[in-house]
N, C-alpha and C. Protein backbone atom coordinates (compact mmCIF):
# COMPACT_ATOMS: atom_id res chain seq x y z
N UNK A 1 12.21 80.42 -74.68
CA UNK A 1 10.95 80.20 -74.00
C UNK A 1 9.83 80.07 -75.02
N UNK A 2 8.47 79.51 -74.67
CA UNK A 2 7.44 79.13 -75.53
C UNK A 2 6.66 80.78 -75.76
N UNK A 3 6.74 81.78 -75.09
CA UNK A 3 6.48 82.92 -75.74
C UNK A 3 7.57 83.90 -76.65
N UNK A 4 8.65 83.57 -76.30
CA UNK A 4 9.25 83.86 -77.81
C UNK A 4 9.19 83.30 -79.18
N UNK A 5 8.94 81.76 -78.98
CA UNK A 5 8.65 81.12 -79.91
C UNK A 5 7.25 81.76 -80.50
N UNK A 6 6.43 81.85 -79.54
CA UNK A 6 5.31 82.34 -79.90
C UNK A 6 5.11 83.74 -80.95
N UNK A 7 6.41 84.54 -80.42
CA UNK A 7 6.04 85.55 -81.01
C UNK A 7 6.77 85.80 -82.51
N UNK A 8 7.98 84.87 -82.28
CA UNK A 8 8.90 84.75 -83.71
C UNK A 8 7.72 84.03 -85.00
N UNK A 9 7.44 83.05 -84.76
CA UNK A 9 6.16 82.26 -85.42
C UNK A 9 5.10 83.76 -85.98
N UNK A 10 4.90 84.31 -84.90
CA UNK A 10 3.30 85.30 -85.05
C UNK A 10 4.27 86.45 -86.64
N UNK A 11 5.44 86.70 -86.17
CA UNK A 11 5.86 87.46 -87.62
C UNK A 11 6.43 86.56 -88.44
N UNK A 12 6.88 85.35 -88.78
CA UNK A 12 7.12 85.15 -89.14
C UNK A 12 5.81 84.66 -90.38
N UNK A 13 4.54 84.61 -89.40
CA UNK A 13 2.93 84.60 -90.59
C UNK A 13 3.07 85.90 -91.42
N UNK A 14 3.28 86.78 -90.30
CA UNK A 14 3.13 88.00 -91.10
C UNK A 14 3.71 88.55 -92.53
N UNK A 15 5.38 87.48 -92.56
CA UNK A 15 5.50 87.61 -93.77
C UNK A 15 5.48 86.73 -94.66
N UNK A 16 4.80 85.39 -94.30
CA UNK A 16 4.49 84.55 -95.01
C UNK A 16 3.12 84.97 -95.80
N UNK A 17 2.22 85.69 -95.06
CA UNK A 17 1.10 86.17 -95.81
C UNK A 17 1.04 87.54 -96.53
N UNK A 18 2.40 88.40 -96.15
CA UNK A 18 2.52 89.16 -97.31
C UNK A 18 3.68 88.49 -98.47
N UNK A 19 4.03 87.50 -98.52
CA UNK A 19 4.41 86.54 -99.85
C UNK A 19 3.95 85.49 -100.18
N UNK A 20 2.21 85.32 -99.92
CA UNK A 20 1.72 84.36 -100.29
C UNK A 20 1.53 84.21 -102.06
N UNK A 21 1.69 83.24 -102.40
CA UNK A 21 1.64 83.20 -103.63
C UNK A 21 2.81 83.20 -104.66
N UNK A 22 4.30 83.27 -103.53
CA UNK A 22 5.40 82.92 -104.08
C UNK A 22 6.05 82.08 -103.77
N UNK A 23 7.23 81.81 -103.98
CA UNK A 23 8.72 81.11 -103.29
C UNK A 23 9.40 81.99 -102.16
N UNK A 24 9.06 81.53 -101.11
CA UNK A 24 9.15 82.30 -99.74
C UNK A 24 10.11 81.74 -98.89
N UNK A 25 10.65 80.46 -99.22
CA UNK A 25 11.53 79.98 -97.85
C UNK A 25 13.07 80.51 -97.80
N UNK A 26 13.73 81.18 -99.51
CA UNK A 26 14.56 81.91 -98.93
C UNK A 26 14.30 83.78 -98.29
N UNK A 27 13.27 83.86 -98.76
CA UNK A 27 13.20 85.17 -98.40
C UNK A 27 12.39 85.07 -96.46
N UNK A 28 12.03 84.11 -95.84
CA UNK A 28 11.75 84.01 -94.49
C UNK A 28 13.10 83.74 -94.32
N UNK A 29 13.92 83.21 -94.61
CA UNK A 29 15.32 82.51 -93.98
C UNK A 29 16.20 83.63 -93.59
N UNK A 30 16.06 85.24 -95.45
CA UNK A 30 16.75 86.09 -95.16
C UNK A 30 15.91 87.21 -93.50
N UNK A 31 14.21 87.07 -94.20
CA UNK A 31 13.89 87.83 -92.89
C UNK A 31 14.40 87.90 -91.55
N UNK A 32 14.31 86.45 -91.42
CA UNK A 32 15.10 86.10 -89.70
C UNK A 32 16.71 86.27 -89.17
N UNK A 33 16.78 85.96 -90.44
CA UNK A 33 18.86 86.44 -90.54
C UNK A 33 18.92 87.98 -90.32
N UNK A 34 18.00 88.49 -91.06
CA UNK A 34 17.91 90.01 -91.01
C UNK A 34 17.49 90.59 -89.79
N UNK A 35 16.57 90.13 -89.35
CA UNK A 35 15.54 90.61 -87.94
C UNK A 35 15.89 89.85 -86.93
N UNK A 36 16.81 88.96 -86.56
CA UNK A 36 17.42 88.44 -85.52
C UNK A 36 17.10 89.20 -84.28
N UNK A 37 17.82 90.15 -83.78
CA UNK A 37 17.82 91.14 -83.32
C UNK A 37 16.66 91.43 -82.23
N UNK A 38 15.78 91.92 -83.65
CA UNK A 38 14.77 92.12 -83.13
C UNK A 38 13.48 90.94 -82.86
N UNK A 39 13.77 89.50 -83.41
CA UNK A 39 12.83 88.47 -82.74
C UNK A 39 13.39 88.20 -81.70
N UNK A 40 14.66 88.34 -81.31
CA UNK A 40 15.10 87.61 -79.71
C UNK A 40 15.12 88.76 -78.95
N UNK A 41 15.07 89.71 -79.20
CA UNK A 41 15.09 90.80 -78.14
C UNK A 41 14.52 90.63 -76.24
N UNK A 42 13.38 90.02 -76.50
CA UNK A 42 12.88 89.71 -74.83
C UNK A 42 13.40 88.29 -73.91
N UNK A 43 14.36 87.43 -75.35
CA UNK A 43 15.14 86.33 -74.89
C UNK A 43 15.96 86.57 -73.63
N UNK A 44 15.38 86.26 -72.43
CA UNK A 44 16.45 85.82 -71.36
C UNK A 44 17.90 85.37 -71.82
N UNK A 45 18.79 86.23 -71.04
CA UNK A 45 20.21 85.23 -71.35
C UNK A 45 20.56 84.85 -69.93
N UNK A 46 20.88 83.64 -70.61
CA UNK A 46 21.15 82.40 -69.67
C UNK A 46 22.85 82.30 -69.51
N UNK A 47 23.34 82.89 -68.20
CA UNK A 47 24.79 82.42 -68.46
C UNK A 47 25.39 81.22 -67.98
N UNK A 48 25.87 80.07 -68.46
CA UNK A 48 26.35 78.97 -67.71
C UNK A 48 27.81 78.90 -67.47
N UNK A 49 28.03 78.70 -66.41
CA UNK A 49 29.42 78.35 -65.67
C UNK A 49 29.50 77.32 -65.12
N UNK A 50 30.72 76.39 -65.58
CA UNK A 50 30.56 75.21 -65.37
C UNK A 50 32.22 75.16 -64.82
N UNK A 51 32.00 74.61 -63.60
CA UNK A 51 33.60 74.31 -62.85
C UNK A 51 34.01 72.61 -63.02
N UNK A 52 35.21 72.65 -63.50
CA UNK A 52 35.27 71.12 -63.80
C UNK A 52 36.65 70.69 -62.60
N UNK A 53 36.46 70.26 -61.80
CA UNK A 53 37.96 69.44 -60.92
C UNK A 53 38.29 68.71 -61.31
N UNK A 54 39.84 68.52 -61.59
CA UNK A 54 40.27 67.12 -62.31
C UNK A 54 41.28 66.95 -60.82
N UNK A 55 41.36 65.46 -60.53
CA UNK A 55 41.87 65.45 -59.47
C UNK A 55 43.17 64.27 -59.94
N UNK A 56 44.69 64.48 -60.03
CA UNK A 56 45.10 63.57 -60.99
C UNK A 56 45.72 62.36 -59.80
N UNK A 57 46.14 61.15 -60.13
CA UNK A 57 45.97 59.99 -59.28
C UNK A 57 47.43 59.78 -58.95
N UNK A 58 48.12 60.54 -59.82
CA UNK A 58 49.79 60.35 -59.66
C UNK A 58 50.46 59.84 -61.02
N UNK A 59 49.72 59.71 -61.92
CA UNK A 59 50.61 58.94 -63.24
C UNK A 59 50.25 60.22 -64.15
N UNK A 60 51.29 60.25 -64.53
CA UNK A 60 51.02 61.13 -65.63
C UNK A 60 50.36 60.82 -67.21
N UNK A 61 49.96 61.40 -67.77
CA UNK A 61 49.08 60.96 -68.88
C UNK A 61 50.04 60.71 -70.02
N UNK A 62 50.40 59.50 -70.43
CA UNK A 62 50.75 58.68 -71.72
C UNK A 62 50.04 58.20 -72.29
N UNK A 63 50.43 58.63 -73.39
CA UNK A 63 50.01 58.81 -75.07
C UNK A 63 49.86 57.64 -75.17
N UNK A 64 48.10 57.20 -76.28
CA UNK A 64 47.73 56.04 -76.47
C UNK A 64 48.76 55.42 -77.22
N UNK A 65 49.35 54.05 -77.53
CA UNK A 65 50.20 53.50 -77.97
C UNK A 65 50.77 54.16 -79.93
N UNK A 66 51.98 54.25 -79.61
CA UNK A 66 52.08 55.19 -81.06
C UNK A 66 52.20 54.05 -82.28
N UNK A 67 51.74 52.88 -82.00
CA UNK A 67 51.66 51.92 -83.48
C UNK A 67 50.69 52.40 -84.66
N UNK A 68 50.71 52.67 -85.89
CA UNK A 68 49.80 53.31 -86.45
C UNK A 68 48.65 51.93 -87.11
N UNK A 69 47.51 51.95 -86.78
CA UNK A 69 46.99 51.24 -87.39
C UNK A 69 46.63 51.21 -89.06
N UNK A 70 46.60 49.62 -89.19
CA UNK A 70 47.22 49.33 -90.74
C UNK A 70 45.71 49.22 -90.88
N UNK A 71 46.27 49.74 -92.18
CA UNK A 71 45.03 49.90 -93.55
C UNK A 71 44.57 48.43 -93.55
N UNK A 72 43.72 47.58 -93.71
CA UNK A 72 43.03 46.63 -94.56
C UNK A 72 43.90 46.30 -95.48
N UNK A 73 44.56 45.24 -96.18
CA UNK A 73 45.20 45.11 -97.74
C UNK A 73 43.90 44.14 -98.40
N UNK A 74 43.98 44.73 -99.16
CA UNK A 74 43.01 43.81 -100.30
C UNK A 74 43.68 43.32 -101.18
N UNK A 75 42.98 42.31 -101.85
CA UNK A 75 43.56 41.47 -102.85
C UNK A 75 43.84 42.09 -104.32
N UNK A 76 44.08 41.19 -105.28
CA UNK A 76 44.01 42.55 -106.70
C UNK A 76 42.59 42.14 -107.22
N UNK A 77 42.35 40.76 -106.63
CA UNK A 77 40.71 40.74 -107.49
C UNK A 77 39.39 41.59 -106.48
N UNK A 78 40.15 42.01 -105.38
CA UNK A 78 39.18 42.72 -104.48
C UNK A 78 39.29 43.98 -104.92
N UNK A 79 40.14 44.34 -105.49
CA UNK A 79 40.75 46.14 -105.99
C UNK A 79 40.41 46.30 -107.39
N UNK A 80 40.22 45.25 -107.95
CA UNK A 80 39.83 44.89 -108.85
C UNK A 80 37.91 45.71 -109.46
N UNK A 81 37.44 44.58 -108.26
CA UNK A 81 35.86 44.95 -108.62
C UNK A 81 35.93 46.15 -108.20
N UNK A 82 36.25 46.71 -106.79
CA UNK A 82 36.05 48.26 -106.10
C UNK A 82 36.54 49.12 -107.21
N UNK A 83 37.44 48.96 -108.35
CA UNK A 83 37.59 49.66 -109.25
C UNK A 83 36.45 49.64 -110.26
N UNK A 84 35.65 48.61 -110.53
CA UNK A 84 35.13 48.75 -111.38
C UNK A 84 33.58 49.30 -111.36
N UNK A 85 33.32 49.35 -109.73
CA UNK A 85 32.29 50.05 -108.92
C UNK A 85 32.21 51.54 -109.49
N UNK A 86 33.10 51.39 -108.56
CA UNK A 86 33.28 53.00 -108.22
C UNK A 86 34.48 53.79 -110.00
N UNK A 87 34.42 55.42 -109.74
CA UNK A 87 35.05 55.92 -111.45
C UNK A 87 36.61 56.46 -109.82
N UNK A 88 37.67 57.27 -110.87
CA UNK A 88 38.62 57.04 -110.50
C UNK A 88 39.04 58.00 -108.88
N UNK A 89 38.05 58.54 -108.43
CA UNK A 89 38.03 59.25 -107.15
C UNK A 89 37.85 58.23 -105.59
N UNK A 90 37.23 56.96 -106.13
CA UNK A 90 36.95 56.25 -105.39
C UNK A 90 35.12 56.23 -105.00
N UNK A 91 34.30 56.82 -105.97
CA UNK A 91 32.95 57.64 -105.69
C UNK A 91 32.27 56.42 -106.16
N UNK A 92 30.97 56.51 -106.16
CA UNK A 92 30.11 55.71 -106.66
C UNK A 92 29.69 56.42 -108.00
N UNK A 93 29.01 56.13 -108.87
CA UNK A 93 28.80 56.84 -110.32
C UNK A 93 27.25 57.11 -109.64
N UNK A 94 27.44 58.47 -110.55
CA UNK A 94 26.12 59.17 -109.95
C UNK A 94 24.70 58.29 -110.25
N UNK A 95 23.93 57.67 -109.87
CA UNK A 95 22.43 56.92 -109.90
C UNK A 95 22.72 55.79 -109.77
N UNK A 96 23.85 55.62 -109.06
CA UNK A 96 23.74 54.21 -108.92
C UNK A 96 22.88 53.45 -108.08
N UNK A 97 22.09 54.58 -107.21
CA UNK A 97 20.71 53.37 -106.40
C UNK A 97 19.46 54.04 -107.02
N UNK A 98 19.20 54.54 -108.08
CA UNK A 98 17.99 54.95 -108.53
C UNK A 98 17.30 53.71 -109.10
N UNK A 99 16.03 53.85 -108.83
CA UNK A 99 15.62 53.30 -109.65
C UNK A 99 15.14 52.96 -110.94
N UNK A 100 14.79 51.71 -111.60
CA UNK A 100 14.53 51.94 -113.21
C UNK A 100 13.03 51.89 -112.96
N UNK A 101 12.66 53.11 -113.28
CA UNK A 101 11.14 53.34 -113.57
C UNK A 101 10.73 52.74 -114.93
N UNK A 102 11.28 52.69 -115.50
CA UNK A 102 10.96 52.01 -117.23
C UNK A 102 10.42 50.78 -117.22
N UNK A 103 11.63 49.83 -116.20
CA UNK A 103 11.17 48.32 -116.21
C UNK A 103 9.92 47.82 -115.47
């Protein structure tokens, strides 16, 4: 609800302004991990039950066709370049979309 939110937010200032002036986003991350508990405490629980009817038509359920679908074959000059792309994991080499700030 928008007043729990309200009130998780209201401490969660509280300890943003007693760590102002540092690196705070893991130590709010541990606060809330820590204080769970006690920010949801007035949280309504909501129980859902959900009834599902399956009504079956008379055929029994067979398995999508068991042919395994085939890989793509590539050529050797297509396996070729993708080798020379990518290093031997199949990866791209690290910066390969950075840009050149120099030029």
């Amino acid at each position: 609800s928008s007043a729990i939110k309200q009130s998780i937010l209201d401490k969660l200032m509280v300890e943003v302004e007693a760590n102002l002036g540092t690196a705070m986003t893991y130590t709010l991350f541990e606060y809330a991990k820590d204080n769970k508990e006690l920010l949801m405490e007035n949280q309504p629980v909501n129980t859902v039950t959900s009834v599902s009817n399956s009504i079956a038509i008379g055929t029994p359920d067979v398995p999508a066709s068991k042919k395994k679908d085939k890989k793509e074959q590539l050529s050797k000059t297509q396996k070729r370049k993708l080798a020379d792309k990518t290093d031997n994991k199949g990866e791209l080499p690290r910066g390969w979309n950075w840009v050149d700030v120099i030029k």
